[in-house]
N, C-alpha and C. Protein backbone atom coordinates (compact mmCIF):
# COMPACT_ATOMS: atom_id res chain seq x y z
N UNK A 1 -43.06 -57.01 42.73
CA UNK A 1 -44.23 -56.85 41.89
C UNK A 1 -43.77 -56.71 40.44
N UNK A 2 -44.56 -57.48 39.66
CA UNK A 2 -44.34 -57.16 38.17
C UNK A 2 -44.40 -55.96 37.89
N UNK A 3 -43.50 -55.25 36.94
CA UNK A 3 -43.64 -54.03 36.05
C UNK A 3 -44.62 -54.08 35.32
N UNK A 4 -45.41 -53.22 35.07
CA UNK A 4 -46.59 -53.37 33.86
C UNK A 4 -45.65 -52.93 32.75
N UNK A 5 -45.93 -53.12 31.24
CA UNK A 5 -45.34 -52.63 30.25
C UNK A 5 -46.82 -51.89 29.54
N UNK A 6 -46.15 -50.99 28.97
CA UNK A 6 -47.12 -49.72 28.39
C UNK A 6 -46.14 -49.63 26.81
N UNK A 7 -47.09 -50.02 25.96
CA UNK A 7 -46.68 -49.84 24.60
C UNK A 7 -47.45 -48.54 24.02
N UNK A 8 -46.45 -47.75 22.66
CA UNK A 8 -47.23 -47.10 22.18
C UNK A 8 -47.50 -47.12 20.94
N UNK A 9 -47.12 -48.53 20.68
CA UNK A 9 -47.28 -49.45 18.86
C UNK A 9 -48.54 -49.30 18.76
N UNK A 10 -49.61 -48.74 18.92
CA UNK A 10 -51.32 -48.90 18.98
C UNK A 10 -52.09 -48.30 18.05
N UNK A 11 -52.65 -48.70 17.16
CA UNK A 11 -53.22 -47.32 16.34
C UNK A 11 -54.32 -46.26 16.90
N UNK A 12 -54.10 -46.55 18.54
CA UNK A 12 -54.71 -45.71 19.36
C UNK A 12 -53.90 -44.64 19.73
N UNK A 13 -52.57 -44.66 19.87
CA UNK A 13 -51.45 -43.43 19.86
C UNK A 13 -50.51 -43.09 18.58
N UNK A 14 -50.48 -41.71 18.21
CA UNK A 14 -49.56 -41.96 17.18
C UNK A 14 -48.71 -40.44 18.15
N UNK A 15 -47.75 -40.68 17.19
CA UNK A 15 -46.58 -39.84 17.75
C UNK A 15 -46.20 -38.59 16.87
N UNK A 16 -45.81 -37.09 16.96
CA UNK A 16 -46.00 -36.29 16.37
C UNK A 16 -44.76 -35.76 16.72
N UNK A 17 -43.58 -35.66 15.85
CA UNK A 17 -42.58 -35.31 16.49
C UNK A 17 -41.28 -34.78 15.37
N UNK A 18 -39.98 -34.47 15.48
CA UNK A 18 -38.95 -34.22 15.25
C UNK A 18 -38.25 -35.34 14.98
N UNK A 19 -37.37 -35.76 14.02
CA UNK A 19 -36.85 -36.50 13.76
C UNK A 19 -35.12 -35.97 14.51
N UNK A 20 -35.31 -34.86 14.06
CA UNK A 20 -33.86 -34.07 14.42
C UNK A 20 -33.67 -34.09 16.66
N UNK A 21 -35.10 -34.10 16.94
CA UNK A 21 -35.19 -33.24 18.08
C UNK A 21 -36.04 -34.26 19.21
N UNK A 22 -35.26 -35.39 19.63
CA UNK A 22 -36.05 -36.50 19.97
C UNK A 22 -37.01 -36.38 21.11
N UNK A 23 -36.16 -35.24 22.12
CA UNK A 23 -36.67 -34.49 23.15
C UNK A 23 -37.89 -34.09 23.50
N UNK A 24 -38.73 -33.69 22.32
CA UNK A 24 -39.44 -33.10 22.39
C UNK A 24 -40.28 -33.58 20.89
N UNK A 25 -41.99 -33.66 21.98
CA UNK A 25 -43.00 -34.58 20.48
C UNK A 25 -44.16 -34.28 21.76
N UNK A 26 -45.04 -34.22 20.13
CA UNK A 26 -46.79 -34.27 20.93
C UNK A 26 -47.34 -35.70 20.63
N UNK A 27 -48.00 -36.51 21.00
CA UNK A 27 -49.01 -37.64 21.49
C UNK A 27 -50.16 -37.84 21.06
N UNK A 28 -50.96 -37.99 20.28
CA UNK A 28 -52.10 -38.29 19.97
C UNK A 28 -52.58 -39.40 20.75
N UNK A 29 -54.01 -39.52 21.34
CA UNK A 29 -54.62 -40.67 22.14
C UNK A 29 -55.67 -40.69 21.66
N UNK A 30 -56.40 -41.69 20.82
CA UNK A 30 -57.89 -41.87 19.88
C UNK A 30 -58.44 -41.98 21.19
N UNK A 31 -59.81 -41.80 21.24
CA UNK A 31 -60.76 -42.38 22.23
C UNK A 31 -60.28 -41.81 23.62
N UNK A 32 -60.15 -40.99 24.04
CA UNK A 32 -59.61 -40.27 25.22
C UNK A 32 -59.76 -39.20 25.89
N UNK A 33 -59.84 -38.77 27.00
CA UNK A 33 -60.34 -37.27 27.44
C UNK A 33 -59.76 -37.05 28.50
N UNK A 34 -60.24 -36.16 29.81
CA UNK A 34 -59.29 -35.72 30.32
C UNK A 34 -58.92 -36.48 31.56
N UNK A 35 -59.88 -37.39 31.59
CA UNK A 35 -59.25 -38.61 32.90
C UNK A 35 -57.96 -39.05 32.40
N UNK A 36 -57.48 -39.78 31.43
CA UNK A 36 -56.44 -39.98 31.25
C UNK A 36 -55.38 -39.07 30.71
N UNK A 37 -55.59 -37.87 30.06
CA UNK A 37 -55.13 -36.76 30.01
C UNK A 37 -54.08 -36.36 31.29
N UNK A 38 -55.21 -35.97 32.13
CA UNK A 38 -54.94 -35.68 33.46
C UNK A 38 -54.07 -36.13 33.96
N UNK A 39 -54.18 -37.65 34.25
CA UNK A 39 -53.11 -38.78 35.05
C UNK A 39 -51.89 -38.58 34.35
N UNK A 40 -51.68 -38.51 33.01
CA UNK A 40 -50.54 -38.60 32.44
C UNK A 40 -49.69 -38.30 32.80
N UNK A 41 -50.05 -36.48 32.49
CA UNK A 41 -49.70 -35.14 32.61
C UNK A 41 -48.93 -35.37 34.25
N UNK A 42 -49.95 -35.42 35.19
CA UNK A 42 -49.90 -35.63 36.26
C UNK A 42 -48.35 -36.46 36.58
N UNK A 43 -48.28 -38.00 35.66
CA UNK A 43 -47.29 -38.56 35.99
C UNK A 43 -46.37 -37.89 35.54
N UNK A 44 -46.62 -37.30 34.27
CA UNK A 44 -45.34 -36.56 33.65
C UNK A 44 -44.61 -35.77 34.65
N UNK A 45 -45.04 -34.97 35.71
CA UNK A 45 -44.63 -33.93 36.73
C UNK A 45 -43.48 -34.37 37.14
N UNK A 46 -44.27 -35.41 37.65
CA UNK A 46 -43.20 -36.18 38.76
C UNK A 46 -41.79 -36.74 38.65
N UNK A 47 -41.87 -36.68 37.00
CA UNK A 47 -40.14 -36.68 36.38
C UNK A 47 -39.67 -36.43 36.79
N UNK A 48 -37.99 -35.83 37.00
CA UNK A 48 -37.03 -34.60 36.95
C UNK A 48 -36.81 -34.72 35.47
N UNK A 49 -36.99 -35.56 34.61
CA UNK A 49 -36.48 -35.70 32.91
C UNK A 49 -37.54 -34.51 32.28
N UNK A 50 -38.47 -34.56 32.98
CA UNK A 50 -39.69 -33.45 32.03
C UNK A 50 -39.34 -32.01 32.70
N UNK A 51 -39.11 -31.05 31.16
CA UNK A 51 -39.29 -29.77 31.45
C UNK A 51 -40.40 -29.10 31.37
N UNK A 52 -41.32 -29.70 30.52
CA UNK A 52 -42.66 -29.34 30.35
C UNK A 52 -43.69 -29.87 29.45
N UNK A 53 -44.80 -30.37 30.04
CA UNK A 53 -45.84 -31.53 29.74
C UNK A 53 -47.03 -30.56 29.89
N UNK A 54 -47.97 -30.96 28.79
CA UNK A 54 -48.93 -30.29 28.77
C UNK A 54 -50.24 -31.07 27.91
N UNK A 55 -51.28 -30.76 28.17
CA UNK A 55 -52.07 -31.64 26.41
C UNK A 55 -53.69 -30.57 26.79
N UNK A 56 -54.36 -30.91 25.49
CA UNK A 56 -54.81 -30.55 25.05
C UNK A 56 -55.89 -31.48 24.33
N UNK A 57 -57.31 -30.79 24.34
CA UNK A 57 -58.84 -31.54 23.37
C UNK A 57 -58.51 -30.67 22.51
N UNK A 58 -58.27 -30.97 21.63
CA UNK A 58 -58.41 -29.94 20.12
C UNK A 58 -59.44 -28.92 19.60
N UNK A 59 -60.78 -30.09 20.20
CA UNK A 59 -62.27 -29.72 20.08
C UNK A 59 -63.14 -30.53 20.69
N UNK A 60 -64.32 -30.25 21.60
CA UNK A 60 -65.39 -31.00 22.67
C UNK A 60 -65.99 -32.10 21.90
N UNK A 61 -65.84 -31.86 20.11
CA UNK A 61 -66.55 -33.47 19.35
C UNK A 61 -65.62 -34.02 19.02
N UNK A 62 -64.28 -33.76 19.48
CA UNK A 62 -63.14 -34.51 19.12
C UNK A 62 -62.79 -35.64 20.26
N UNK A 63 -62.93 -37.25 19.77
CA UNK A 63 -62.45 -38.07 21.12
C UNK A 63 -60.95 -38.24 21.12
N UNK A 64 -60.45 -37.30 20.90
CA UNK A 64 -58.94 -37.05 20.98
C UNK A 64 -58.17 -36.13 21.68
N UNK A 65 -57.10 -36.75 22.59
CA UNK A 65 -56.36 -35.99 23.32
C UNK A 65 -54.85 -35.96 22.43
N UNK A 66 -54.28 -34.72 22.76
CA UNK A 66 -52.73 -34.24 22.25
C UNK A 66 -51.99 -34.11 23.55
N UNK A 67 -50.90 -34.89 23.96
CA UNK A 67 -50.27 -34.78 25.02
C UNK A 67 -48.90 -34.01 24.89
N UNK A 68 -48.32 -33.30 24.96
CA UNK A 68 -47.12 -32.65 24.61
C UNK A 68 -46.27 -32.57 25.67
N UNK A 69 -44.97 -32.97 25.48
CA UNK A 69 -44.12 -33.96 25.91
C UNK A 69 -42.43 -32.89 25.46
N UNK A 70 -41.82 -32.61 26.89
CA UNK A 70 -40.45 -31.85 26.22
C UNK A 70 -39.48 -32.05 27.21
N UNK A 71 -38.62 -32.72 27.21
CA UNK A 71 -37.34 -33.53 28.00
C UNK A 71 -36.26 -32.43 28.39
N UNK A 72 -35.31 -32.39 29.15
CA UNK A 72 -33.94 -32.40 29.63
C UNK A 72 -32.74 -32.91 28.43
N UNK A 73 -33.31 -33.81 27.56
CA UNK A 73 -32.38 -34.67 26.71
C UNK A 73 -32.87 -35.97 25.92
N UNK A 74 -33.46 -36.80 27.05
CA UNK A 74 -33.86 -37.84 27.01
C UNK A 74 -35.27 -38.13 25.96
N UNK A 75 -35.40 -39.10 24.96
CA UNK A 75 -36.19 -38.77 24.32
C UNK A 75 -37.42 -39.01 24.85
N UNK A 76 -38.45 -38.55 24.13
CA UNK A 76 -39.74 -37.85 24.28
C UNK A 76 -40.12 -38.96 25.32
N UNK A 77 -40.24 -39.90 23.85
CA UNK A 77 -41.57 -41.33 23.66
C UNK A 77 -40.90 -41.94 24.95
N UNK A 78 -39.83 -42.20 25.49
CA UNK A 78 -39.13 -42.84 26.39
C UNK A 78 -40.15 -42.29 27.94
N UNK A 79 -39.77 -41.12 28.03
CA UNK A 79 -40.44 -40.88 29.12
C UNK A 79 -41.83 -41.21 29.15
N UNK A 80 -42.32 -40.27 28.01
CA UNK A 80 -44.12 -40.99 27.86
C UNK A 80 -44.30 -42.44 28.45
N UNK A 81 -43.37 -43.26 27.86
CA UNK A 81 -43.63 -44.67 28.10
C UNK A 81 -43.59 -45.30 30.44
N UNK A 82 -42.14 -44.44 30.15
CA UNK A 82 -42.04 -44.20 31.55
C UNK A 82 -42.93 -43.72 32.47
N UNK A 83 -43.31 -42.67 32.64
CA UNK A 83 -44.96 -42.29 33.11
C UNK A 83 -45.85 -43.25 33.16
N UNK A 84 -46.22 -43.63 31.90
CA UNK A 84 -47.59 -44.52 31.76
C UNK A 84 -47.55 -45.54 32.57
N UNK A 85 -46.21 -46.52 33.09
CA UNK A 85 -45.97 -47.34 33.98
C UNK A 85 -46.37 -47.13 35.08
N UNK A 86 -45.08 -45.77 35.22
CA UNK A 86 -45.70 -45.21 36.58
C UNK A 86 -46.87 -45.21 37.16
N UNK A 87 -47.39 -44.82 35.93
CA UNK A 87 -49.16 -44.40 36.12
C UNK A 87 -50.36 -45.49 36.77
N UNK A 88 -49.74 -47.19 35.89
CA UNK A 88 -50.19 -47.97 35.89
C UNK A 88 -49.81 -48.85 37.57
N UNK A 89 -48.58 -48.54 37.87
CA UNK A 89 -48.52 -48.88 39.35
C UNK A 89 -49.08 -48.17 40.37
N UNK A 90 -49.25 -46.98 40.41
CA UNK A 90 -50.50 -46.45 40.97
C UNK A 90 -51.67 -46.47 40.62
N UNK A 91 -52.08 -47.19 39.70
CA UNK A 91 -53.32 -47.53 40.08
C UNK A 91 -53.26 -48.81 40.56
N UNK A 92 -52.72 -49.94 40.74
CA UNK A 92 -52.67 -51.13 40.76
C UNK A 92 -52.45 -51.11 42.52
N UNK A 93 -51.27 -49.95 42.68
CA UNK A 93 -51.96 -49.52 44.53
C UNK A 93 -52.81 -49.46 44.70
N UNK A 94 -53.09 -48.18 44.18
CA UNK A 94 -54.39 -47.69 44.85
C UNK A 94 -56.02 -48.99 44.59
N UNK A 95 -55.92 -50.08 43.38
CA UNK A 95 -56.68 -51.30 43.63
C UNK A 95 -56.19 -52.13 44.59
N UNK A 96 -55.00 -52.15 44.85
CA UNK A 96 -55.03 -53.59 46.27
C UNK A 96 -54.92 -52.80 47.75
N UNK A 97 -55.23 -51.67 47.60
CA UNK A 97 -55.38 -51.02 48.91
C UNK A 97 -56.69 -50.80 49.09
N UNK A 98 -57.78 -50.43 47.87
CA UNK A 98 -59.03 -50.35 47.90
C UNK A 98 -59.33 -52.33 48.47
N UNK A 99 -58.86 -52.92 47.50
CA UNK A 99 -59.48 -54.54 47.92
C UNK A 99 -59.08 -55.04 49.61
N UNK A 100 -57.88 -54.43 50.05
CA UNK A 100 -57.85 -54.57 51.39
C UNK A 100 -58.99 -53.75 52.11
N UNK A 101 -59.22 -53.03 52.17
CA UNK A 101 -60.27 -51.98 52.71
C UNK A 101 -61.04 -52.73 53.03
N UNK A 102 -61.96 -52.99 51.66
CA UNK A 102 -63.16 -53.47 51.37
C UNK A 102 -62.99 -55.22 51.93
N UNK A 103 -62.08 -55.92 52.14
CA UNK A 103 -62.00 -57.25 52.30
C UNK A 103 -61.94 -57.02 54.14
N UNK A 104 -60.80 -56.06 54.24
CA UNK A 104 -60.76 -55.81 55.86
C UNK A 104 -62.66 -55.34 56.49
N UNK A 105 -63.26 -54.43 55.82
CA UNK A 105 -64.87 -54.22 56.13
C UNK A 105 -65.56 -55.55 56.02
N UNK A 106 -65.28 -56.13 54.60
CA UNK A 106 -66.64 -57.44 55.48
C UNK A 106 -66.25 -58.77 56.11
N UNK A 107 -64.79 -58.70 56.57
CA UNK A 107 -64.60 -59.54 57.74
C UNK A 107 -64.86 -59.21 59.22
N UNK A 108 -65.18 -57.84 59.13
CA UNK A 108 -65.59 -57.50 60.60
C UNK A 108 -66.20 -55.83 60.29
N UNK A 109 -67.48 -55.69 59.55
CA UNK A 109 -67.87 -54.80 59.49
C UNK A 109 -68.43 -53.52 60.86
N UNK A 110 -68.25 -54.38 61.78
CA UNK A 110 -68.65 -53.71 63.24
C UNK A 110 -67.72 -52.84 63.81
N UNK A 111 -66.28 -53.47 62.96
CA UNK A 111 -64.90 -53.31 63.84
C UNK A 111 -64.83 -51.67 63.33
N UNK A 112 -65.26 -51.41 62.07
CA UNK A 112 -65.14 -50.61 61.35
C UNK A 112 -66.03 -49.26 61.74
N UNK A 113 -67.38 -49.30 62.29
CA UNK A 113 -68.48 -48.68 62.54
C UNK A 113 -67.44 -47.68 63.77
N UNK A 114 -66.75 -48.11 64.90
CA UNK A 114 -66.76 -47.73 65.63
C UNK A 114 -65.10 -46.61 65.51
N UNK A 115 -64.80 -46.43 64.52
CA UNK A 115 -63.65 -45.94 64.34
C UNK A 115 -63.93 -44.60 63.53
């Protein structure tokens, strides 16, 4: 399966960080809340590179999320980027497992009733 690529050249993310301290940087996401918040974070866990991931709404009229991002070594934006992949191949499961489902139900919706 193709890798998805996840850029964060966007003037939808900007990056908030240490020049000295690559490890560690917060995330800005325009237009965003806690569904994708969530997942991030979520992927972030699943590192062993992350020591601790966290984010934040600044404010409820703000459509902006702060993702905060703190490594083992490895820099920040690297992992961020890493995650988001991650992120993006689970969902791309969890769509061709939903389209099997749903394709397996209306080729034999009966087969299904009785299970």
């Amino acid at each position: 399966m193709k890798r998805p690529t996840c850029s964060l050249e966007t003037p939808a993310a900007m990056e908030h960080g240490s020049v000295r301290d690559p490890s560690s940087a917060t995330f800005s996401f325009v237009d965003e809340d806690h569904t994708l918040a969530n997942s991030v974070r979520f992927a972030l866990n699943q590192d062993p590179r992350v020591s601790l991931c966290g984010y934040s709404i600044p404010h409820p009229s703000d459509s902006r999320v702060n993702i905060r991002v703190q490594t083992t070594g490895d820099p920040a934006r690297e992992v961020l980027k890493d995650a988001c992949q991650n992120l993006m191949l689970m969902c791309q499961h969890v769509r061709s497992t939903l389209d099997k489902a749903v394709d397996d139900y209306r080729s034999n919706p009966t087969d299904m009733d009785t299970k």
